[in-house]
C-alpha atoms as a PDB file:
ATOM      1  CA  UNK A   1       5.967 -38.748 135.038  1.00  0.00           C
ATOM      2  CA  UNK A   2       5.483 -36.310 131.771  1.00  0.00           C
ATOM      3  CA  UNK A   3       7.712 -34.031 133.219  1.00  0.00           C
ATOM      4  CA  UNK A   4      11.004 -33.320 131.489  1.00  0.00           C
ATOM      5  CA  UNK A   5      14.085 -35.192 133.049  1.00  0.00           C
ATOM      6  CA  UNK A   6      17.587 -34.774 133.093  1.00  0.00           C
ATOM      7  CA  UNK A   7      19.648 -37.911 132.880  1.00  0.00           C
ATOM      8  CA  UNK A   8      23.647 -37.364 133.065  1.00  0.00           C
ATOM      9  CA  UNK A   9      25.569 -40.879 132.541  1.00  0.00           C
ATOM     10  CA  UNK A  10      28.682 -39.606 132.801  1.00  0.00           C
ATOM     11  CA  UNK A  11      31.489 -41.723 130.792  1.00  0.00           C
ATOM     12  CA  UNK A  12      28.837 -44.763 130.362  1.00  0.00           C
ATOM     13  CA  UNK A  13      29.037 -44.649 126.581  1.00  0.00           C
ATOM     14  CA  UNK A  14      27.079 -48.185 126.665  1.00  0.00           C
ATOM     15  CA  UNK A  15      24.214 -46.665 128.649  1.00  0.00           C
ATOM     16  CA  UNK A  16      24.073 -43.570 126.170  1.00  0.00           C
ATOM     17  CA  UNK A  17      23.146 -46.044 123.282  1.00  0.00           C
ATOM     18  CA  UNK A  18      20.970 -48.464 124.896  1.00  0.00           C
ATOM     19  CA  UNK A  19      18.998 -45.666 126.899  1.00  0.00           C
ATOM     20  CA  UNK A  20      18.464 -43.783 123.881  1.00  0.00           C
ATOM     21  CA  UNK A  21      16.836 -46.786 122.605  1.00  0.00           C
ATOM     22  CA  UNK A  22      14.818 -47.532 125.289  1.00  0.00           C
ATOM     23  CA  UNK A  23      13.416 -44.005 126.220  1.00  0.00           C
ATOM     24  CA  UNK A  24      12.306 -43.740 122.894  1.00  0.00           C
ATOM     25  CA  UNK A  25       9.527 -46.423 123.456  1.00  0.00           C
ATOM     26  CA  UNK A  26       8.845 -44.992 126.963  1.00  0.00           C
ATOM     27  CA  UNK A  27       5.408 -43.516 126.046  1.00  0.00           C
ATOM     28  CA  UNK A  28       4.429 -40.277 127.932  1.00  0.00           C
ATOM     29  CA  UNK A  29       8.456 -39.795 129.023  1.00  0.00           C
ATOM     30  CA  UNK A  30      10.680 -36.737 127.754  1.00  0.00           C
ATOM     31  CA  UNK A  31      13.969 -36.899 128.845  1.00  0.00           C
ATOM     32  CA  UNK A  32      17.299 -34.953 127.901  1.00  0.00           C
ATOM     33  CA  UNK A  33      20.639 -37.428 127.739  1.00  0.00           C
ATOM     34  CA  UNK A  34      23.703 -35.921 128.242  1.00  0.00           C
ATOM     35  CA  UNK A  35      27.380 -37.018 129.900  1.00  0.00           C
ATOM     36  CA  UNK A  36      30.528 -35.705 130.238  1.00  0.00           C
ATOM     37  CA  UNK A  37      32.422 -33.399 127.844  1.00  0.00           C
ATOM     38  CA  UNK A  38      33.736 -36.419 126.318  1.00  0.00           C
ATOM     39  CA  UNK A  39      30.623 -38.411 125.861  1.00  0.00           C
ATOM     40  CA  UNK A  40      29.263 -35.199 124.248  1.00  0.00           C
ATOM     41  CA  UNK A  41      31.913 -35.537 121.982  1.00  0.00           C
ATOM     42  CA  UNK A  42      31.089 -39.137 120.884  1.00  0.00           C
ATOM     43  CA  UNK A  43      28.412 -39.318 117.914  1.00  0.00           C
ATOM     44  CA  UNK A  44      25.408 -41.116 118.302  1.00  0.00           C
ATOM     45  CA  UNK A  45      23.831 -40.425 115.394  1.00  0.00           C
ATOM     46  CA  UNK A  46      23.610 -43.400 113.630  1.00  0.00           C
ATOM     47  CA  UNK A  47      21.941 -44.844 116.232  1.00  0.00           C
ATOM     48  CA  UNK A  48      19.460 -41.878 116.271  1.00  0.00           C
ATOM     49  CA  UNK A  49      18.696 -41.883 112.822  1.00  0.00           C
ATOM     50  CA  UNK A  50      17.705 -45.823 112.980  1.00  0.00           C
ATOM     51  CA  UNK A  51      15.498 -44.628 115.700  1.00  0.00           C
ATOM     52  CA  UNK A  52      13.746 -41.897 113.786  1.00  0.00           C
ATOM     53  CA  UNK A  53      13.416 -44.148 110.709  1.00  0.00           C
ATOM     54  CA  UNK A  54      11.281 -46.033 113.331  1.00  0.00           C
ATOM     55  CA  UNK A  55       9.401 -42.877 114.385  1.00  0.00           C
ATOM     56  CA  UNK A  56      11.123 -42.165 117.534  1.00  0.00           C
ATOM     57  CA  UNK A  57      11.027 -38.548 118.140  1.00  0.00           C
ATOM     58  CA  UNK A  58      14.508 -36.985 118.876  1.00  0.00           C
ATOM     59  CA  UNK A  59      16.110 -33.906 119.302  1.00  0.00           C
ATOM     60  CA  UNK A  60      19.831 -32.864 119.538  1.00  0.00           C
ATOM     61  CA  UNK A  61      20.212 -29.948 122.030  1.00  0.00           C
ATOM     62  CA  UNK A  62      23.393 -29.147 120.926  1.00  0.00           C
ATOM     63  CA  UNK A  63      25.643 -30.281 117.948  1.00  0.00           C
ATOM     64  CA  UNK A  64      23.610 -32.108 115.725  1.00  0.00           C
ATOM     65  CA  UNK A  65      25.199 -35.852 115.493  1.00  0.00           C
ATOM     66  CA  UNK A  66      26.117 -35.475 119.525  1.00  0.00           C
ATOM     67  CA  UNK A  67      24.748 -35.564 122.893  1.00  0.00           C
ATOM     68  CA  UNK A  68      22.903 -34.656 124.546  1.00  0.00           C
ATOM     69  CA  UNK A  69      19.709 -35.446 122.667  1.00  0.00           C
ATOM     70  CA  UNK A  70      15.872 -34.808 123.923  1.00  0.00           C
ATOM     71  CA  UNK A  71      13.843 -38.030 123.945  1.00  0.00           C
ATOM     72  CA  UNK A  72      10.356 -38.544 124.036  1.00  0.00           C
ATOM     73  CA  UNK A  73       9.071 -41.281 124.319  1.00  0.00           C
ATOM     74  CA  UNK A  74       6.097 -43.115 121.918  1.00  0.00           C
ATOM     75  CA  UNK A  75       4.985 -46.330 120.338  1.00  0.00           C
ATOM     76  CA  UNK A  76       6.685 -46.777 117.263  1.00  0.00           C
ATOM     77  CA  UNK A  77       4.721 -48.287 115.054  1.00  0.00           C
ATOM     78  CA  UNK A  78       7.134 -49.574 112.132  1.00  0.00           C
ATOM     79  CA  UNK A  79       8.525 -52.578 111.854  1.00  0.00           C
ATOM     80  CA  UNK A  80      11.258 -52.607 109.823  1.00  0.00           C
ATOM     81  CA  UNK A  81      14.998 -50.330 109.584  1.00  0.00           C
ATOM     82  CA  UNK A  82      18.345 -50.627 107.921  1.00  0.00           C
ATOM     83  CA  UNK A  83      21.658 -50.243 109.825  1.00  0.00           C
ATOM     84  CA  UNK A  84      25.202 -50.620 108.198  1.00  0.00           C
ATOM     85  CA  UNK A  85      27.015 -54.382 109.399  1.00  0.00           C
ATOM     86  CA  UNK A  86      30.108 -52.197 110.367  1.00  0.00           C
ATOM     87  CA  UNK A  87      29.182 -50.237 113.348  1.00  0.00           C
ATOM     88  CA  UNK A  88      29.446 -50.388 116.639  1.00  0.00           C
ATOM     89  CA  UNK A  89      27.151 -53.571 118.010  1.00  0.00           C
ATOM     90  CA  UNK A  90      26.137 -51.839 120.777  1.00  0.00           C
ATOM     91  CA  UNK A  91      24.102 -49.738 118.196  1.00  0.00           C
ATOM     92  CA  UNK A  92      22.279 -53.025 117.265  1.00  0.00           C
ATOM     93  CA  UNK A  93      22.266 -54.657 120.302  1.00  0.00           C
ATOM     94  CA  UNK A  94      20.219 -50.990 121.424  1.00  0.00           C
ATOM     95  CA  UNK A  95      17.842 -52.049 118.763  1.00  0.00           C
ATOM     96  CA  UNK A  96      17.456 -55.426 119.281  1.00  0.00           C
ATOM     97  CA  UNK A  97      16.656 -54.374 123.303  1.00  0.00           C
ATOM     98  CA  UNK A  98      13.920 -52.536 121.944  1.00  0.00           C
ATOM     99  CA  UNK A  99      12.379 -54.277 119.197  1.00  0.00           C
ATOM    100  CA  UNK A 100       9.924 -56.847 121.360  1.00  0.00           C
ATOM    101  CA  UNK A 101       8.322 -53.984 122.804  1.00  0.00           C
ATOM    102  CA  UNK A 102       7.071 -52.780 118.965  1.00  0.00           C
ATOM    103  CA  UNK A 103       3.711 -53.393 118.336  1.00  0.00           C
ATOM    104  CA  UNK A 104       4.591 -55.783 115.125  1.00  0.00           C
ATOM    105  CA  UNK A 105       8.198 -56.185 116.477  1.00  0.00           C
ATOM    106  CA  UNK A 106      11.432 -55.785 114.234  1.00  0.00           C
ATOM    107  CA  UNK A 107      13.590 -56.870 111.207  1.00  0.00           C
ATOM    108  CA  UNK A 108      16.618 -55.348 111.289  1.00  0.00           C
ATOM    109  CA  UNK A 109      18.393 -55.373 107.956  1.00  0.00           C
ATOM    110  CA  UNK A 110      22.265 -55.395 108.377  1.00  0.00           C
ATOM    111  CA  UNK A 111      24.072 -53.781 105.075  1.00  0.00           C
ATOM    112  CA  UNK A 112      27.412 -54.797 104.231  1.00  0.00           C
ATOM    113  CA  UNK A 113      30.173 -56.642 106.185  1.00  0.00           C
ATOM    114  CA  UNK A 114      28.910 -57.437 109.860  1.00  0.00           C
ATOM    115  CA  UNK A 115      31.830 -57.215 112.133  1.00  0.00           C
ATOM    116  CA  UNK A 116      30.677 -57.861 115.539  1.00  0.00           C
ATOM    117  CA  UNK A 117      28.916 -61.587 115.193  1.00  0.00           C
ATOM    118  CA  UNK A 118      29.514 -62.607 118.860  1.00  0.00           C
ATOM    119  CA  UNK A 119      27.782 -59.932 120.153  1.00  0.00           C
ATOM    120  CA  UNK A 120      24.572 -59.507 118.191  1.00  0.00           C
ATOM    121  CA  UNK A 121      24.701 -63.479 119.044  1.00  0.00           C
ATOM    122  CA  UNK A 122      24.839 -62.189 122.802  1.00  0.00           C
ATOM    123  CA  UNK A 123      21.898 -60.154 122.416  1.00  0.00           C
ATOM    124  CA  UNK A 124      20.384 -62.421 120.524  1.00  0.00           C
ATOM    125  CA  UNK A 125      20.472 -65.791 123.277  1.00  0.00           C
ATOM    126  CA  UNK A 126      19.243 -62.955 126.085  1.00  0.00           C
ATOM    127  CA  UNK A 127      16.245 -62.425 124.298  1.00  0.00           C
ATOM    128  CA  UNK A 128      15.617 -65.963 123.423  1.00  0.00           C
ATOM    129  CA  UNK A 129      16.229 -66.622 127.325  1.00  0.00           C
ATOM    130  CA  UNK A 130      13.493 -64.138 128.700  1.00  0.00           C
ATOM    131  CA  UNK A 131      11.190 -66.091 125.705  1.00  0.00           C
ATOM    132  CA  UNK A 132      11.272 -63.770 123.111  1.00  0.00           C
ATOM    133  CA  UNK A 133      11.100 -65.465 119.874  1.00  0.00           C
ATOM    134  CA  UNK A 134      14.227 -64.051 117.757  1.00  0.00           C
ATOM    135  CA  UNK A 135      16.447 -65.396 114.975  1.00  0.00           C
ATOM    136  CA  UNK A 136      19.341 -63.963 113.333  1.00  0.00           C
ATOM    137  CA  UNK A 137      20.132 -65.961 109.596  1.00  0.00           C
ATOM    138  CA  UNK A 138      22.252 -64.044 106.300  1.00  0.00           C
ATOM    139  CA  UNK A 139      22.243 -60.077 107.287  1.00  0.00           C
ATOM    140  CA  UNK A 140      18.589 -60.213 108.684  1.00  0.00           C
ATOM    141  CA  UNK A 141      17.086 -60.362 112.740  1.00  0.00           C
ATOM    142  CA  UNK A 142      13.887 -60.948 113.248  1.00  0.00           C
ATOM    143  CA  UNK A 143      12.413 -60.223 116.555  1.00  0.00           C
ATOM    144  CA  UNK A 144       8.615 -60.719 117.431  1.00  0.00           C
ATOM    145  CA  UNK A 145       6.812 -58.750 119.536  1.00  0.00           C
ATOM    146  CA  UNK A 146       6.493 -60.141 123.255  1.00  0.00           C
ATOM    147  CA  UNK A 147       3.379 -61.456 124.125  1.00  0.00           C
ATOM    148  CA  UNK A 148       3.654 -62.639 127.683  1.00  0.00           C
ATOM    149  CA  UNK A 149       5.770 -61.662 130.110  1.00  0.00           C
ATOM    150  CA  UNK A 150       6.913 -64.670 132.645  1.00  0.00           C
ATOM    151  CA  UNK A 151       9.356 -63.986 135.902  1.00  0.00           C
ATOM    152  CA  UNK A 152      12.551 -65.687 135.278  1.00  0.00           C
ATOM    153  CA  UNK A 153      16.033 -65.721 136.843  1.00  0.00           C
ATOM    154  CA  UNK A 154      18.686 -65.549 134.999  1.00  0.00           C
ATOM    155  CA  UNK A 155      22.738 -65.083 135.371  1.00  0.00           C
ATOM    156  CA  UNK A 156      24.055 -62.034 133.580  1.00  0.00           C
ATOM    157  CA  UNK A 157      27.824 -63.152 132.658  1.00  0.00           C
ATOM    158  CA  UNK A 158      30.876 -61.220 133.447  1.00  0.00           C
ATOM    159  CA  UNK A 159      32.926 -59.526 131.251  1.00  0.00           C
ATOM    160  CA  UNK A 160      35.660 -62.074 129.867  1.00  0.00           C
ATOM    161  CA  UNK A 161      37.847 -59.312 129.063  1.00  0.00           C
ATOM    162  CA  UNK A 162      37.710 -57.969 132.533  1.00  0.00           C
ATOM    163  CA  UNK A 163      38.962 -61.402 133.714  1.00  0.00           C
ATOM    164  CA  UNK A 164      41.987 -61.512 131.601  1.00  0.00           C
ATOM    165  CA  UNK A 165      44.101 -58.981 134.349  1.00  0.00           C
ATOM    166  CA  UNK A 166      43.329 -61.989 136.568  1.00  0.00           C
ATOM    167  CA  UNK A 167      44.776 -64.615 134.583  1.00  0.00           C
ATOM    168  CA  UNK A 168      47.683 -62.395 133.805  1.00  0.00           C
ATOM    169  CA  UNK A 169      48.095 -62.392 137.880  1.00  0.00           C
ATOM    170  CA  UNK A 170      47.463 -66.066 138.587  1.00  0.00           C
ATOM    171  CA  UNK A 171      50.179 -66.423 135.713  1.00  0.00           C
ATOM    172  CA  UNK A 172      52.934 -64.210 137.479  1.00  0.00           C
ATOM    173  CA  UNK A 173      51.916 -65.526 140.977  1.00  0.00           C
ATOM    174  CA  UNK A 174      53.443 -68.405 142.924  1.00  0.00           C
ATOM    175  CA  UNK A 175      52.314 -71.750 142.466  1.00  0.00           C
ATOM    176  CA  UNK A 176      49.187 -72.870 144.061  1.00  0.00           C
ATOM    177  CA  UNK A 177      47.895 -69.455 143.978  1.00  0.00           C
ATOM    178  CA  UNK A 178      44.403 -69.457 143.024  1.00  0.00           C
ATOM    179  CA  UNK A 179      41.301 -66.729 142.667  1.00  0.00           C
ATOM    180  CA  UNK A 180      37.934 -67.457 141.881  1.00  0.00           C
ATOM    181  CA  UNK A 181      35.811 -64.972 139.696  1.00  0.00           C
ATOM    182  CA  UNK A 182      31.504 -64.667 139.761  1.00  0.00           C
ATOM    183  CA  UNK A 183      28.929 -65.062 136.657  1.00  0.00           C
ATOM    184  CA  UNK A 184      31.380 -66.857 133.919  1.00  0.00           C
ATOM    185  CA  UNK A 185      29.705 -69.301 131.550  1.00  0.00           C
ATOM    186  CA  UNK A 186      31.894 -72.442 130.309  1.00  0.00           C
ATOM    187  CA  UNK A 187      29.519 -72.095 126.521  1.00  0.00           C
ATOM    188  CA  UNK A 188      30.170 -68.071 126.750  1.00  0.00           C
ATOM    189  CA  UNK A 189      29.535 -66.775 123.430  1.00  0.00           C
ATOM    190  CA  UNK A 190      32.164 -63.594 124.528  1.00  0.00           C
ATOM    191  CA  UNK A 191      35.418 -63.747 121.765  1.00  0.00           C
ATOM    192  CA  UNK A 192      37.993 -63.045 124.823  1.00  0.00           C
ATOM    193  CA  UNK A 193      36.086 -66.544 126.348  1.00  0.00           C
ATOM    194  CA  UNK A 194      39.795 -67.772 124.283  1.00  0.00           C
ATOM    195  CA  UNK A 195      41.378 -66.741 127.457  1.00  0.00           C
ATOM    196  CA  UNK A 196      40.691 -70.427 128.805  1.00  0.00           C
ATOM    197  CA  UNK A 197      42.837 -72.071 126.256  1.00  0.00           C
ATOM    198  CA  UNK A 198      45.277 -69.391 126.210  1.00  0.00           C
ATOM    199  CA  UNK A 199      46.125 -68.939 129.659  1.00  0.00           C
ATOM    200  CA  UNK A 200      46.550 -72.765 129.614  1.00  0.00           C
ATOM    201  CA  UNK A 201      49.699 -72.512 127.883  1.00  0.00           C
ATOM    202  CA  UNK A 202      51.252 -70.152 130.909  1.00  0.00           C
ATOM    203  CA  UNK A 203      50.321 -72.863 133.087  1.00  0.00           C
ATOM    204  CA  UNK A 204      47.097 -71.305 134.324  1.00  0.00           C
ATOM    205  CA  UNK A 205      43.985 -74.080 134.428  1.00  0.00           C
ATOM    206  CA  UNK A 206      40.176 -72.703 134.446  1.00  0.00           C
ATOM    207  CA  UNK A 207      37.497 -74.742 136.369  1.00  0.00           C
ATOM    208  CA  UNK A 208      34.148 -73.900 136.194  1.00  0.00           C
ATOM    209  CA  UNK A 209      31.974 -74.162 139.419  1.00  0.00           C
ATOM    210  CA  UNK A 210      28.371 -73.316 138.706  1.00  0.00           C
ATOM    211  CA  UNK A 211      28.571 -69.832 137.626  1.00  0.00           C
ATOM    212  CA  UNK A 212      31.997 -69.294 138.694  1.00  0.00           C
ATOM    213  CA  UNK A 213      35.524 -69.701 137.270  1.00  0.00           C
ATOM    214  CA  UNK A 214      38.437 -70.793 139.652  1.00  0.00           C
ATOM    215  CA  UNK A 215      42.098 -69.747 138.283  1.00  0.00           C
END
């Protein structure tokens, strides 16, 4: 649909960033992003102006630097943007999403001191799962464009640092008590995956079943 759509997400600060990123490839879609009166009050606009320095075309309807923005939606034909190492992954991870679906696909230049490794790595082994050729070496990813898409199942892992309020239970429970948690990868690349050695020293043992942890 070309008509104009309102999208409200509420607290979802991830889903702010990685939907501005992907409605801004939607061709033919305009949509207005907004949330609550604190997500209007959390700035997006580094993440915008990466996205314009691609040719995205977007509008703040509001406070410049805020939500809600107006999206819409085209091919964006470079290939190439700059982003500071420092902020917030999901800002990259929103561009890394995105960049397969670029006619030429996308280096993404990281400036400075990149903070948040493990999850750009995250992004990175998702893409590389669904086939996308991607590589991420120095300050530079490079992500071709997708050339054929393939069905594929694949697990989408848990958050690690959700699971932690768990092992803090099992720990404070009686022995023998035991709870199992769903989609938890033994090789996780998540940081707070540490919670398997940690939790070992309050006498709580991990065992991986499939996808699934048992405390």
């Amino acid at each position: 649909s070309t008509k104009e759509t309102i999208i409200d997400i509420g607290h979802a600060g991830t889903a702010m960033r990685f939907l501005t990123a992907y409605f801004s490839v939607k061709e033919g879609r305009e949509v207005i992003l907004t949330g609550s009166e604190r997500m209007q009050n959390r700035p997006i606009e580094i993440l915008v102006d990466a996205l314009k320095s691609l040719g995205a075309e977007i509008h703040y309807k509001e406070k410049i630097g805020y939500p809600p923005i107006k999206i819409k939606g085209k091919q964006l034909l470079k290939d190439s943007v700059q982003i500071n190492g420092n902020v917030s992954s999901q800002y990259i991870s929103a561009l890394m999403l995105i960049a397969a679906s670029l006619p030429n696909g996308l280096q993404l230049e990281l400036q400075g001191k990149i903070t948040s490794v493990p999850y750009i790595n995250m992004t990175l082994k998702l893409l590389q799962e669904i086939g996308i050729e991607a590589g991420f070496c120095n300050s530079k990813i490079v992500i071709q464009p997708f050339v054929k898409e393939v069905a594929k199942k694949i697990v989408v892992e848990s958050d690690w640092s959700s699971a932690s309020y768990f092992y803090s239970i099992i720990a404070l429970s009686n022995i023998g008590s035991s709870v199992t948690l769903s989609s938890y990868k033994k090789n996780s690349l998540q940081g707070d995956s540490c919670l398997v050695k940690i939790y070992q020293h309050f006498g709580v043992e991990t065992v991986f079943v499939e996808n699934s942890i048992v405390l």
